[in-house]
PDB file of N, CA and C in Angstrom:
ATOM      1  N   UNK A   1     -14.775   1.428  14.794  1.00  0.00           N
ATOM      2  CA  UNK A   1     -14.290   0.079  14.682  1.00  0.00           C
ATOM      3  C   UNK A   1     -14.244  -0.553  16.069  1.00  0.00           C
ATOM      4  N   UNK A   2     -14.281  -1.855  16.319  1.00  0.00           N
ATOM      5  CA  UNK A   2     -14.226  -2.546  17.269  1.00  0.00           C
ATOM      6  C   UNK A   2     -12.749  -2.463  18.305  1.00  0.00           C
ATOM      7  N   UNK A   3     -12.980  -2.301  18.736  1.00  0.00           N
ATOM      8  CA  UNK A   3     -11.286  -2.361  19.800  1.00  0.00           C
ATOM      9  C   UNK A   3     -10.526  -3.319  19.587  1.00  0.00           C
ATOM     10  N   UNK A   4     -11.176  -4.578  19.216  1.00  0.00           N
ATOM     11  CA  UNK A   4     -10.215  -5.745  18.769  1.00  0.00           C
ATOM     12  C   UNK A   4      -9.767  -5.602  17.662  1.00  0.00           C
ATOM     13  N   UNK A   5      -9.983  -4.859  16.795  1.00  0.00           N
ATOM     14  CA  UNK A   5      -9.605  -4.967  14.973  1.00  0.00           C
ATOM     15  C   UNK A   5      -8.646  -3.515  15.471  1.00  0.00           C
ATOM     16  N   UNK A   6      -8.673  -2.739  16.157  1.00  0.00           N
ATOM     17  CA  UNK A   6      -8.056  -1.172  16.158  1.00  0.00           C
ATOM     18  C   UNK A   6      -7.005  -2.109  17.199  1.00  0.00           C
ATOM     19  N   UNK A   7      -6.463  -2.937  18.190  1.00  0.00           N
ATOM     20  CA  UNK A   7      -5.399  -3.168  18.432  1.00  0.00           C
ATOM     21  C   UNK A   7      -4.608  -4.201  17.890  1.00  0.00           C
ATOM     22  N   UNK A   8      -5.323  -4.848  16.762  1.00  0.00           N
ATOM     23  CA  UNK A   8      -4.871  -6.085  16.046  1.00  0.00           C
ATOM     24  C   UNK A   8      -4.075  -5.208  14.920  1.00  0.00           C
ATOM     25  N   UNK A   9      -3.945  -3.936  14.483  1.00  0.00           N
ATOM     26  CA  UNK A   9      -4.134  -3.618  13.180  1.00  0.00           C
ATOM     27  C   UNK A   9      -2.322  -2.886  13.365  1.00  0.00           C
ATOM     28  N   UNK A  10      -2.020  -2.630  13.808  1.00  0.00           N
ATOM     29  CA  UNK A  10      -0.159  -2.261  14.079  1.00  0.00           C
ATOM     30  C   UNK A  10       0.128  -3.560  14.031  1.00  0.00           C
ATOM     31  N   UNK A  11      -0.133  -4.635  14.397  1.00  0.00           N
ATOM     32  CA  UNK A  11       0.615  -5.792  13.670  1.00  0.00           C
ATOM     33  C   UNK A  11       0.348  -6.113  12.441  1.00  0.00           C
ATOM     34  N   UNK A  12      -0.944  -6.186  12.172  1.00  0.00           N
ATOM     35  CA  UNK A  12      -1.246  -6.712  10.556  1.00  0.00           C
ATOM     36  C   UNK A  12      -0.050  -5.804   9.627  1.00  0.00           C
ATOM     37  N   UNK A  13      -0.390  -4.561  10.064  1.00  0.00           N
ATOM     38  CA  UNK A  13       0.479  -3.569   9.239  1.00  0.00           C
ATOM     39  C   UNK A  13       2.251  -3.677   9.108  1.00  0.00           C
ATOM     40  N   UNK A  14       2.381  -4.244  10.381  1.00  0.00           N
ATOM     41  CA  UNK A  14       4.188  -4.766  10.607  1.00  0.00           C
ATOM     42  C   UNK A  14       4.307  -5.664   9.796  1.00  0.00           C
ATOM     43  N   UNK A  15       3.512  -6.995   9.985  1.00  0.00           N
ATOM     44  CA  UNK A  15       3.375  -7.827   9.080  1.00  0.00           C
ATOM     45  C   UNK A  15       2.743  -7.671   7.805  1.00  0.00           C
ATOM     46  N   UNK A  16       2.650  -7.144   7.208  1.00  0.00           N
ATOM     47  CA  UNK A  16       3.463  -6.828   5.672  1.00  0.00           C
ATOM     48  C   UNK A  16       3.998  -6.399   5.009  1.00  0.00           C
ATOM     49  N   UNK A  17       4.525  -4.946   6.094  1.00  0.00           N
ATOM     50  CA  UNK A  17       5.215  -4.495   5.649  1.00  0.00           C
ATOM     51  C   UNK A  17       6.973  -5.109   5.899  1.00  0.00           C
ATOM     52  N   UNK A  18       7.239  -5.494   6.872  1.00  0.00           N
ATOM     53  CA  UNK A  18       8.352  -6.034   6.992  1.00  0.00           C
ATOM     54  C   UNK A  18       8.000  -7.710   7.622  1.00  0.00           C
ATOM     55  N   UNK A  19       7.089  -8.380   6.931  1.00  0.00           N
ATOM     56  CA  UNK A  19       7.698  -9.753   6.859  1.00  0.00           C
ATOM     57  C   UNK A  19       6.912 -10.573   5.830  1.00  0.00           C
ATOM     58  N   UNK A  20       7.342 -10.132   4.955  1.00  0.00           N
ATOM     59  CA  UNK A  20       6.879 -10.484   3.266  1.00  0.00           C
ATOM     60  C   UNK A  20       8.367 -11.222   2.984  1.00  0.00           C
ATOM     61  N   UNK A  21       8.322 -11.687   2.340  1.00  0.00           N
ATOM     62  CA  UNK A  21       9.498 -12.572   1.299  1.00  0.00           C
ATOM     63  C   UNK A  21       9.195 -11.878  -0.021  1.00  0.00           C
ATOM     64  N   UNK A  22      10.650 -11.816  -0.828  1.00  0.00           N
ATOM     65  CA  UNK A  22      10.485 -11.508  -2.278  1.00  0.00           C
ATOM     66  C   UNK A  22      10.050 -12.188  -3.123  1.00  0.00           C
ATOM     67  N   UNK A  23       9.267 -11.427  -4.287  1.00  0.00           N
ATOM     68  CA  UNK A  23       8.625 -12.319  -4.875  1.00  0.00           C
ATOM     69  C   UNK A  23       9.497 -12.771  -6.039  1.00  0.00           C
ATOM     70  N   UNK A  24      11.088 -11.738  -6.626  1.00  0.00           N
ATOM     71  CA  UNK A  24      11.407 -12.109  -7.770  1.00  0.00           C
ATOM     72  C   UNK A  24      10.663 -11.904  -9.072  1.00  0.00           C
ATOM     73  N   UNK A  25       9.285 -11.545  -9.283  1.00  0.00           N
ATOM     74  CA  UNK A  25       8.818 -11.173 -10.145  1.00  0.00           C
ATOM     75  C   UNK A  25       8.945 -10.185 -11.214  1.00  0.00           C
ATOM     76  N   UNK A  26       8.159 -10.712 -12.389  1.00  0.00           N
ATOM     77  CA  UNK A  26       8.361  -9.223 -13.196  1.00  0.00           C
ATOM     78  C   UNK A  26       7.790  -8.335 -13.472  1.00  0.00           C
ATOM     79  N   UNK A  27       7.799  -7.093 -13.539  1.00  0.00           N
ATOM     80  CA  UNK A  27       7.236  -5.962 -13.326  1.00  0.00           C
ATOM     81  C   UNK A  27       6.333  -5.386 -14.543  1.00  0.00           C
ATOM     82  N   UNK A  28       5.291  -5.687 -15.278  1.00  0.00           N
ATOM     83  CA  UNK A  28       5.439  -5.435 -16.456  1.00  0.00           C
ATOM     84  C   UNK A  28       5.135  -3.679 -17.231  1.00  0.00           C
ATOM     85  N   UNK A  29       5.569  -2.923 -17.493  1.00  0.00           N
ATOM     86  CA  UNK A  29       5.044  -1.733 -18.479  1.00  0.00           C
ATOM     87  C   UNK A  29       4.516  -0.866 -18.192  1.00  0.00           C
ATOM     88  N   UNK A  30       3.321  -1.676 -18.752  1.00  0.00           N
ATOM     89  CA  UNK A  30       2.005  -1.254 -17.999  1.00  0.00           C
ATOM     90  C   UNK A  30       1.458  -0.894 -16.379  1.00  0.00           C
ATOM     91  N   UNK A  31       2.490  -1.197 -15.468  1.00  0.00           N
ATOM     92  CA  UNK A  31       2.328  -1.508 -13.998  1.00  0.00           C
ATOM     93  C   UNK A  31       2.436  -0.305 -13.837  1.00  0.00           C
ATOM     94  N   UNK A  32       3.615   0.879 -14.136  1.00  0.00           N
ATOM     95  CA  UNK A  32       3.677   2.223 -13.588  1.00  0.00           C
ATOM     96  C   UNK A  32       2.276   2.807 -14.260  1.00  0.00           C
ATOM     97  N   UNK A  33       2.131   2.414 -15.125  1.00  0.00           N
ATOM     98  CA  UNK A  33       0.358   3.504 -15.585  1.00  0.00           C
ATOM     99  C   UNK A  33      -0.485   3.255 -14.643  1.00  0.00           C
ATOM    100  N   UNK A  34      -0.455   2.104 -14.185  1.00  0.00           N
ATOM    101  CA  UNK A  34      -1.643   1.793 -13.512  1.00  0.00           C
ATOM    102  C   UNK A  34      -1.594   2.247 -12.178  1.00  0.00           C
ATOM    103  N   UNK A  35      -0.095   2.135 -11.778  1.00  0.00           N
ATOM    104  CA  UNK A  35      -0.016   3.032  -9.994  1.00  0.00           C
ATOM    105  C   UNK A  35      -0.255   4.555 -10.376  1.00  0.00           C
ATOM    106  N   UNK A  36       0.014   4.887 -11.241  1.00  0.00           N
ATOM    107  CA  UNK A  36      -0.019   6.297 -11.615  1.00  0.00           C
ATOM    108  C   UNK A  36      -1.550   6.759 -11.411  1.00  0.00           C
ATOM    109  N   UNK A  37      -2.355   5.878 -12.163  1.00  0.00           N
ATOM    110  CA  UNK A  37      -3.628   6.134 -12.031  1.00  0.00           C
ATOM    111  C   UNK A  37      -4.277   6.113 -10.698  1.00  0.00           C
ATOM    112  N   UNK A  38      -4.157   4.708  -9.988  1.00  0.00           N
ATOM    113  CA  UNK A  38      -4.277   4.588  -9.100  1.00  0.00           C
ATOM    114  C   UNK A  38      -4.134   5.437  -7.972  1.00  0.00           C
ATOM    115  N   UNK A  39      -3.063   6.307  -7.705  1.00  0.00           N
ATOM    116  CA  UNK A  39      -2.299   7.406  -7.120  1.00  0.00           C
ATOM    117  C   UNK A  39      -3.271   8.896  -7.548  1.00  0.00           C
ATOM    118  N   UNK A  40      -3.572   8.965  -8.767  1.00  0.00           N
ATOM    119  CA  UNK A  40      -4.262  10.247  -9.116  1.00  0.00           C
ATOM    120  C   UNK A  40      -5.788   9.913  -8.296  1.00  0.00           C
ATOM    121  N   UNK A  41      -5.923   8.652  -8.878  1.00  0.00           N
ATOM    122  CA  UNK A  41      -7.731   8.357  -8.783  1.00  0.00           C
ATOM    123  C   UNK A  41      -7.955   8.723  -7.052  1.00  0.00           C
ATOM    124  N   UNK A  42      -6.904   8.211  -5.660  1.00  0.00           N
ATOM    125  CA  UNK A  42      -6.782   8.578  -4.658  1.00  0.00           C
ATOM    126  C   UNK A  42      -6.394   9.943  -4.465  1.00  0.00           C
ATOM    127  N   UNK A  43      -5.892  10.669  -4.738  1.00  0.00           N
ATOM    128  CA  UNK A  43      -5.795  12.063  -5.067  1.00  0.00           C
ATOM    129  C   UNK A  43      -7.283  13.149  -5.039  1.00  0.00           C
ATOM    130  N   UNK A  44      -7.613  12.700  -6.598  1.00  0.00           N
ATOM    131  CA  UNK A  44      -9.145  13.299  -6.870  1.00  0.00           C
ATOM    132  C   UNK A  44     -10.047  12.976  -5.782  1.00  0.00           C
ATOM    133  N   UNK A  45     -10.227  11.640  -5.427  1.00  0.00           N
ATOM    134  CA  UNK A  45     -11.553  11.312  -4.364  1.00  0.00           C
ATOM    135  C   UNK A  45     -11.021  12.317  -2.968  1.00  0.00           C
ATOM    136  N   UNK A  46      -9.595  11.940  -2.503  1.00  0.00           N
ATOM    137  CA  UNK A  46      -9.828  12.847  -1.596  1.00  0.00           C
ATOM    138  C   UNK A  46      -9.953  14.154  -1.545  1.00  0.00           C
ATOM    139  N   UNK A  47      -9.656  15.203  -2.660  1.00  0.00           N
ATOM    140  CA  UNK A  47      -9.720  16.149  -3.193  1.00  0.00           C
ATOM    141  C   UNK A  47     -11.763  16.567  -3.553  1.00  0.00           C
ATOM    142  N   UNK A  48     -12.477  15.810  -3.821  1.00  0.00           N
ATOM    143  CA  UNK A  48     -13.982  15.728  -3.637  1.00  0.00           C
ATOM    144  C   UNK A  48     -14.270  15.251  -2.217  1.00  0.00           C
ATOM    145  N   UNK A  49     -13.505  15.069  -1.916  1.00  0.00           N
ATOM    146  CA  UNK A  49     -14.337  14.614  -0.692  1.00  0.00           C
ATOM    147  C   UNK A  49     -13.740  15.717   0.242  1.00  0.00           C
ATOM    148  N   UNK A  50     -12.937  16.440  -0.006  1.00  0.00           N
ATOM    149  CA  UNK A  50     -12.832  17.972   1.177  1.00  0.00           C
ATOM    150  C   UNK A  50     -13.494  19.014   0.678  1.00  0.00           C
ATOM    151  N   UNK A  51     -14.023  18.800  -0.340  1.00  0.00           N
ATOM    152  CA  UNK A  51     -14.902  19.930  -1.757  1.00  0.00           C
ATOM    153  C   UNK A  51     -16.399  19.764  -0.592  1.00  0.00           C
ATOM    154  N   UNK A  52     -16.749  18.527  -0.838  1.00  0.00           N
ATOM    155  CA  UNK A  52     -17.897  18.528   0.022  1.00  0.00           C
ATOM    156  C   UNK A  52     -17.933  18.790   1.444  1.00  0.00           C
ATOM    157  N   UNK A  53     -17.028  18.217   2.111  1.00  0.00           N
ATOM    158  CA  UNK A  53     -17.178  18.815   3.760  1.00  0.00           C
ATOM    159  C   UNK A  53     -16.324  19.507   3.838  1.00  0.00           C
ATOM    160  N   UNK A  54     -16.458  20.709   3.185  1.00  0.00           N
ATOM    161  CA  UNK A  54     -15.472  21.893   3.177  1.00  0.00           C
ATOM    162  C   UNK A  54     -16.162  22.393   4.767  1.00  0.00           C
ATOM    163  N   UNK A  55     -17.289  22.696   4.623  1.00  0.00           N
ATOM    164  CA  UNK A  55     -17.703  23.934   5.489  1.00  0.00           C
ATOM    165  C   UNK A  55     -18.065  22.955   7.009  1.00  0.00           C
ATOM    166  N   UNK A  56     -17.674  21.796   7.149  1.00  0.00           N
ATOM    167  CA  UNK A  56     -17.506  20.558   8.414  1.00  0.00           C
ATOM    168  C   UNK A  56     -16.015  21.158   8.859  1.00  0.00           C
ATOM    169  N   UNK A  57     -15.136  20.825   8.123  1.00  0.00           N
ATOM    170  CA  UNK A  57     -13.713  21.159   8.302  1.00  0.00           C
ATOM    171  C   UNK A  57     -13.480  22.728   8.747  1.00  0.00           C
ATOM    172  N   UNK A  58     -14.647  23.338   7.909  1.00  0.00           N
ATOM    173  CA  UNK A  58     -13.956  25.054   7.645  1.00  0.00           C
ATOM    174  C   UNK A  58     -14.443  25.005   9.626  1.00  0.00           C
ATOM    175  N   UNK A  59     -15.531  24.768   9.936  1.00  0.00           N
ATOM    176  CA  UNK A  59     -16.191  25.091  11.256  1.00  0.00           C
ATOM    177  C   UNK A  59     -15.471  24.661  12.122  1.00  0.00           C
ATOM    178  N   UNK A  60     -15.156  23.433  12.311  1.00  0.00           N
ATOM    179  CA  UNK A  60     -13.841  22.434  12.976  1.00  0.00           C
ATOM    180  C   UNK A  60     -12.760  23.363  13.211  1.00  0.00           C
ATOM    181  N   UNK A  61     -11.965  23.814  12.285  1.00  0.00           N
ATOM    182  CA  UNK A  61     -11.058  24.939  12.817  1.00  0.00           C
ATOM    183  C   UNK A  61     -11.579  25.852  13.324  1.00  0.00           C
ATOM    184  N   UNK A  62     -12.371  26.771  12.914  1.00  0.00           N
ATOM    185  CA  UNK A  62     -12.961  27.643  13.226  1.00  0.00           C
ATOM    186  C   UNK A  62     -13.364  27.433  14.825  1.00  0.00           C
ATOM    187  N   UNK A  63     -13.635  26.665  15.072  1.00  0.00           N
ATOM    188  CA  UNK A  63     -14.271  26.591  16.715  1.00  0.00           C
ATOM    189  C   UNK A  63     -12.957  26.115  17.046  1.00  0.00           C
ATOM    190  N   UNK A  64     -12.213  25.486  16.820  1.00  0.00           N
ATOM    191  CA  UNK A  64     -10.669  25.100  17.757  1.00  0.00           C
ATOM    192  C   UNK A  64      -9.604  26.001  18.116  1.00  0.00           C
ATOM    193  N   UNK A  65      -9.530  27.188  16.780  1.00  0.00           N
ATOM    194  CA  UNK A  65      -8.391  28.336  16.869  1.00  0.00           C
ATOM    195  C   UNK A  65      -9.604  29.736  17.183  1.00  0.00           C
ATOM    196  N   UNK A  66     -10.802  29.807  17.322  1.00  0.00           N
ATOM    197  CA  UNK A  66     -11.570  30.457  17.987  1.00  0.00           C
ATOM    198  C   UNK A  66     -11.727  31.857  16.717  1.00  0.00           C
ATOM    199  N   UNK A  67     -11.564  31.446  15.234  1.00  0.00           N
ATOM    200  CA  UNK A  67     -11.853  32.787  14.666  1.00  0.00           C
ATOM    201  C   UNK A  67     -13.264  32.861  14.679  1.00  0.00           C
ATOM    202  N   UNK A  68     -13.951  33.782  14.550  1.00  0.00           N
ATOM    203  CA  UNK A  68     -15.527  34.623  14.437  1.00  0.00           C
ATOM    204  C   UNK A  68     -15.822  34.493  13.013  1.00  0.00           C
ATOM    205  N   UNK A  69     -17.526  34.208  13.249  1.00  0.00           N
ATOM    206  CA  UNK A  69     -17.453  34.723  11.541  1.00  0.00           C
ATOM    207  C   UNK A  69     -17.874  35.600  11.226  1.00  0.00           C
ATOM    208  N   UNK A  70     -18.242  36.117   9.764  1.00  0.00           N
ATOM    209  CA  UNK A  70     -18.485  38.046  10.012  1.00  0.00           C
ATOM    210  C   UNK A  70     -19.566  38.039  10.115  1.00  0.00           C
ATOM    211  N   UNK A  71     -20.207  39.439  10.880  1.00  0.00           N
ATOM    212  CA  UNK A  71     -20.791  39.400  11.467  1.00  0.00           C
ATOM    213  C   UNK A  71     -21.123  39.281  13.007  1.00  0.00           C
ATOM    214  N   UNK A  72     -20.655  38.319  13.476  1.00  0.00           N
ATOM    215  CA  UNK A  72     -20.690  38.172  14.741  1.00  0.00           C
ATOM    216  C   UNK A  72     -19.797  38.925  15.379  1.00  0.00           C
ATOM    217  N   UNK A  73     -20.412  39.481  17.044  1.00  0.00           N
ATOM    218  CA  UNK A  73     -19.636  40.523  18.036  1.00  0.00           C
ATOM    219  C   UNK A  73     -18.902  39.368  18.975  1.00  0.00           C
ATOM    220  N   UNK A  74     -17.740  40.177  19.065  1.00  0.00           N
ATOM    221  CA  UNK A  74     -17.102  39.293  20.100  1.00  0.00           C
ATOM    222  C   UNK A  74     -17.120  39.838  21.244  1.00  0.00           C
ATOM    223  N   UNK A  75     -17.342  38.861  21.968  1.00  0.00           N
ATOM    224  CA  UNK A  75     -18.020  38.338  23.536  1.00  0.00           C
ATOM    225  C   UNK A  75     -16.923  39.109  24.711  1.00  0.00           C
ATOM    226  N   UNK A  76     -17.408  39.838  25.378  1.00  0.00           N
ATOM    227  CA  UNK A  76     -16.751  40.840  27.073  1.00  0.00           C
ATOM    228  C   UNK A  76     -16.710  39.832  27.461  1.00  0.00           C
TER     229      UNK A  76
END
């Protein structure tokens, strides 16, 4: 991302999270199914999406905490 959008973005985020006005609205029923879903559906994708770069991640540690893989001799 651009440096201007990555130091603009702690305010955007202040600003909405704490300077919104209430809306008074009503909540209807149906609204918890839909966060529910919503909440799972983010769940699953990120859950496929560590399925696939399992072995990106698995290597990533692997070279940071320095385990071997089998097979390989470790180095005098």
């Amino acid at each position: 991302m651009p440096r201007r959008i990555m130091h603009c973005s702690p305010f955007v985020v202040f600003g909405v999270l704490f300077l919104v006005r209430p809306a008074y609205g009503y909540i209807d029923p149906g609204t918890g199914s839909y966060v529910l879903q919503t909440l799972l559906g983010i769940l699953f994708a990120l859950a496929v999406t560590l399925k696939i770069y399992w072995r990106h991640v698995a290597g990533f540690f692997r070279f940071k905490f320095g385990r071997k893989r089998r097979g390989e001799r470790p180095e005098k």
